[in-house]
Each structure stands twice: as C-alpha cells, then as structure tokens.
N, C-alpha and C. Protein backbone atom coordinates (compact mmCIF):
# COMPACT_ATOMS: atom_id res chain seq x y z
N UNK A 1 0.84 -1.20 0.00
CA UNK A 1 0.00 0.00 0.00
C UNK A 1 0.87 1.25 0.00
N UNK A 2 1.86 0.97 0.89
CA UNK A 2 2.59 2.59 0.86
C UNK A 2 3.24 2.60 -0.59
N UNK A 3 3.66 1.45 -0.86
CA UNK A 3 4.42 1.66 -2.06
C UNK A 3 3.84 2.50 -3.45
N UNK A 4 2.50 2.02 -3.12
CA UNK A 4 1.57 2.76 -4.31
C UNK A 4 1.60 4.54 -3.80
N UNK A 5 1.30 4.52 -3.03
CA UNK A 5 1.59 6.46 -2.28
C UNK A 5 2.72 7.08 -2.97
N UNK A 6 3.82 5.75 -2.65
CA UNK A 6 5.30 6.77 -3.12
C UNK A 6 5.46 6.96 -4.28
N UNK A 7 4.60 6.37 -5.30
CA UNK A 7 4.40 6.26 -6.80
C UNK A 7 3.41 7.34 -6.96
N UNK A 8 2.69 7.48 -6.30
CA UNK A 8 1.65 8.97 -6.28
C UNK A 8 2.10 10.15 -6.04
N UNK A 9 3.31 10.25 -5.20
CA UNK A 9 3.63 11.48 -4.63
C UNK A 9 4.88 11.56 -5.65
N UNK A 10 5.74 10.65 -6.40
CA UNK A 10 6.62 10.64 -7.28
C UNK A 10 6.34 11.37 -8.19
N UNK A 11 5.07 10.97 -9.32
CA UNK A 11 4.02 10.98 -10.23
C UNK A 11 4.48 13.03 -10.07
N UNK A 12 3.35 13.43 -8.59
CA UNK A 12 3.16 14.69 -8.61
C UNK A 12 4.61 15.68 -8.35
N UNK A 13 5.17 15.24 -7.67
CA UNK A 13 6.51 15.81 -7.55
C UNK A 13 6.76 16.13 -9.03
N UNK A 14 7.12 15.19 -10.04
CA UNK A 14 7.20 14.97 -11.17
C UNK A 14 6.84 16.15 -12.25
N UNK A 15 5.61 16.30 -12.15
CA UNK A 15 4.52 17.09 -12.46
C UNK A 15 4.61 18.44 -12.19
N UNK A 16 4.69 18.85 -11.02
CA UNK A 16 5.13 19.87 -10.86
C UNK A 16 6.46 20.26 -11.32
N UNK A 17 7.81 19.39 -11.32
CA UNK A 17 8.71 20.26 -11.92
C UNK A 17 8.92 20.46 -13.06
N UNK A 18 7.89 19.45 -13.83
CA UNK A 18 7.70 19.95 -15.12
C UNK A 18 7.04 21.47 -15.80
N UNK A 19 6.05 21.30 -15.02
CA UNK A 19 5.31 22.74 -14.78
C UNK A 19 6.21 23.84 -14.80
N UNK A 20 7.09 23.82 -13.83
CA UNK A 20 7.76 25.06 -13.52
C UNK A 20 8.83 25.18 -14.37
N UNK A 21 8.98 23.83 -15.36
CA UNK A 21 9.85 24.61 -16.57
C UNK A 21 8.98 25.00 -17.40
N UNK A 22 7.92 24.54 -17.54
CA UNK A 22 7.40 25.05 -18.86
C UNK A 22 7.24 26.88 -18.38
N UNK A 23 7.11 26.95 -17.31
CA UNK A 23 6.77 28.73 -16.98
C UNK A 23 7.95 29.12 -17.19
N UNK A 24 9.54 28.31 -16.91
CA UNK A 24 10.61 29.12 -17.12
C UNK A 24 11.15 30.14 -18.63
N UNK A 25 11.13 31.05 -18.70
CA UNK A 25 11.76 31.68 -19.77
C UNK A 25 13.00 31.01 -19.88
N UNK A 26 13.07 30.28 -21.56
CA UNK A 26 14.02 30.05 -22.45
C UNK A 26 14.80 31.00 -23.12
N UNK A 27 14.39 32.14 -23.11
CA UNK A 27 14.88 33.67 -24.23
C UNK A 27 15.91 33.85 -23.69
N UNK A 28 16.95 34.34 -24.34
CA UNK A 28 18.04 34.91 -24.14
C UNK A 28 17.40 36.33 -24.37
N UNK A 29 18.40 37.41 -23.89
CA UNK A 29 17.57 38.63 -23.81
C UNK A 29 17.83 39.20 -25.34
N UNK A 30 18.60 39.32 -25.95
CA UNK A 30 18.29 39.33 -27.39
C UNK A 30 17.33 38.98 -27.94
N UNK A 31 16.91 38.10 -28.01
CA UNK A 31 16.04 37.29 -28.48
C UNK A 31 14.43 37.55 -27.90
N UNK A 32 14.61 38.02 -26.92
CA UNK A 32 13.44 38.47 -25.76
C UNK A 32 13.11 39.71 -26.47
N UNK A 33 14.16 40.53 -26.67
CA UNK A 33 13.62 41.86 -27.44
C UNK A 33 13.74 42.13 -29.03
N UNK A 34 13.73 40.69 -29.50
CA UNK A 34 13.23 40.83 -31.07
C UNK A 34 11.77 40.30 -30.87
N UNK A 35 11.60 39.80 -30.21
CA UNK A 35 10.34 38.88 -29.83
C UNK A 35 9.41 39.98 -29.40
N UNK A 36 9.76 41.00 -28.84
CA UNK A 36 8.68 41.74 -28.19
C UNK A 36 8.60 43.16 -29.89
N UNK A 37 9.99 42.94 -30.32
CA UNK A 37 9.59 43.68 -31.58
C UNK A 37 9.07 43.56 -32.36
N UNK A 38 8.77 42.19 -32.53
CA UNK A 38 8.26 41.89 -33.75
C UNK A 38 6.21 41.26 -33.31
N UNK A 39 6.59 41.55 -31.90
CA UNK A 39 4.75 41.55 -31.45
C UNK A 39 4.39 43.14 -31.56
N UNK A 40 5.55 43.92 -31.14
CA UNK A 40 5.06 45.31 -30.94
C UNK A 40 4.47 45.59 -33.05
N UNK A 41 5.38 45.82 -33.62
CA UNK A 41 5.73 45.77 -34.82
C UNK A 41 4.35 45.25 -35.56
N UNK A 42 3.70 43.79 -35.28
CA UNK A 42 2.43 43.09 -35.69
C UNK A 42 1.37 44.24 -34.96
N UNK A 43 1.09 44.51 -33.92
CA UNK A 43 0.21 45.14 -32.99
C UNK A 43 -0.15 46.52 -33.61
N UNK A 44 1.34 47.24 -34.22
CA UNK A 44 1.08 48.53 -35.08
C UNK A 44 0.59 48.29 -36.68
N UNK A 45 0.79 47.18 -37.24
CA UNK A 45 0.04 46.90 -38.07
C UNK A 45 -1.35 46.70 -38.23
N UNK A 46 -1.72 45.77 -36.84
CA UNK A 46 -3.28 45.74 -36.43
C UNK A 46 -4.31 46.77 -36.26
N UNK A 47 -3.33 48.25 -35.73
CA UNK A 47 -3.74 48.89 -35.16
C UNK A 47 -3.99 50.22 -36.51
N UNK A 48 -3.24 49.62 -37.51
CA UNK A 48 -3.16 51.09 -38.31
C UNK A 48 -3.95 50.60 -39.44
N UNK A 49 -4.47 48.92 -39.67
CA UNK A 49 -5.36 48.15 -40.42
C UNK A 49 -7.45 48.46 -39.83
N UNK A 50 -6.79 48.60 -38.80
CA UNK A 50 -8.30 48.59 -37.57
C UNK A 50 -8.56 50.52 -38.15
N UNK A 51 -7.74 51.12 -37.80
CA UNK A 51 -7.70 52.59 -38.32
C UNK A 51 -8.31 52.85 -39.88
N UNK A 52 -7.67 52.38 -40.79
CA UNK A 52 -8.16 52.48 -41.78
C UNK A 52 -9.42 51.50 -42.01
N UNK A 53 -9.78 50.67 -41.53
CA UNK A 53 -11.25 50.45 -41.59
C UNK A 53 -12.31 51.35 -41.27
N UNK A 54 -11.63 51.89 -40.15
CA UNK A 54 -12.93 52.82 -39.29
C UNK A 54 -13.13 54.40 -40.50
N UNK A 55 -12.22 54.50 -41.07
CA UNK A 55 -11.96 56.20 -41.99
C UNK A 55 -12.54 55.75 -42.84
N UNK A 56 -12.47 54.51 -43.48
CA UNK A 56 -13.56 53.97 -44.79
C UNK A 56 -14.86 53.88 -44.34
N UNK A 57 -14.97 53.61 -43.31
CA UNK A 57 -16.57 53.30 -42.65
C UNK A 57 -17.07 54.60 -42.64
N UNK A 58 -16.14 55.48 -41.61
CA UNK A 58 -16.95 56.92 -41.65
C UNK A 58 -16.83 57.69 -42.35
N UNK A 59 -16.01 57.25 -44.16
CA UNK A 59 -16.14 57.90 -45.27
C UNK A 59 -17.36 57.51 -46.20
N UNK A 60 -17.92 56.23 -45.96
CA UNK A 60 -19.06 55.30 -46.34
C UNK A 60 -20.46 56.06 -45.90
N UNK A 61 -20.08 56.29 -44.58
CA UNK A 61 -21.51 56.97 -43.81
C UNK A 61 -21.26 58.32 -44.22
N UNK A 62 -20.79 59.51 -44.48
CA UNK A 62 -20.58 60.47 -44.81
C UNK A 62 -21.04 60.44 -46.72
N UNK A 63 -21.14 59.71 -47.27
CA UNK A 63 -21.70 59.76 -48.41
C UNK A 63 -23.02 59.50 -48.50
N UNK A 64 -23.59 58.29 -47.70
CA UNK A 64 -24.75 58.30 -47.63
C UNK A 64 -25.78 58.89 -47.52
C-alpha cells in the first residue's frame, strides 16, 4: 500500500517540476527583445489596419 503512495507522490513531484519549466523563460535577452519587436511591430500593423477600416466606414456613412 505505501508503495503505491510513493508512486503517487513521485508521479506529482514529477509534475510539478515539469510545470515550472514550462513557466521558465528560455529567451536569451536578445532574443526576448526581437520577440517583443516583432509583437510590438504586428500590434502597429493591427492597429493602423483597424484605423483604416474605421476612416472607410466613416467615409461610407458620410456619403450616404
């Protein structure tokens, strides 16, 4: 019976330190700040795509 426990508590031990690599940052910091450039970089694209939708929309309603 205990033996099965120590296989349970192995199991979770286990588990958890897997966990806490997957949360660990792999990035080297180079790499950390091309990574955040190239989200920033996508985000200003989104943002200037979302923009020009809205100036067509309220160039759309302005003709109407």
């Amino acid at each position: 019976m205990a033996r099965g426990n120590q296989r349970d508590k192995a199991r979770e031990a286990t588990q958890k330190k897997l966990a806490e690599q997957k949360k660990a940052n792999t990035m080297s910091g180079p790499e950390m700040q091309r990574e955040k450039e190239r989200v920033a970089q996508r985000m200003r694209e989104k943002q200037a795509a979302a923009d020009a939708k809205k100036a067509a929309e309220a160039l759309a309603a302005k003709k109407k």
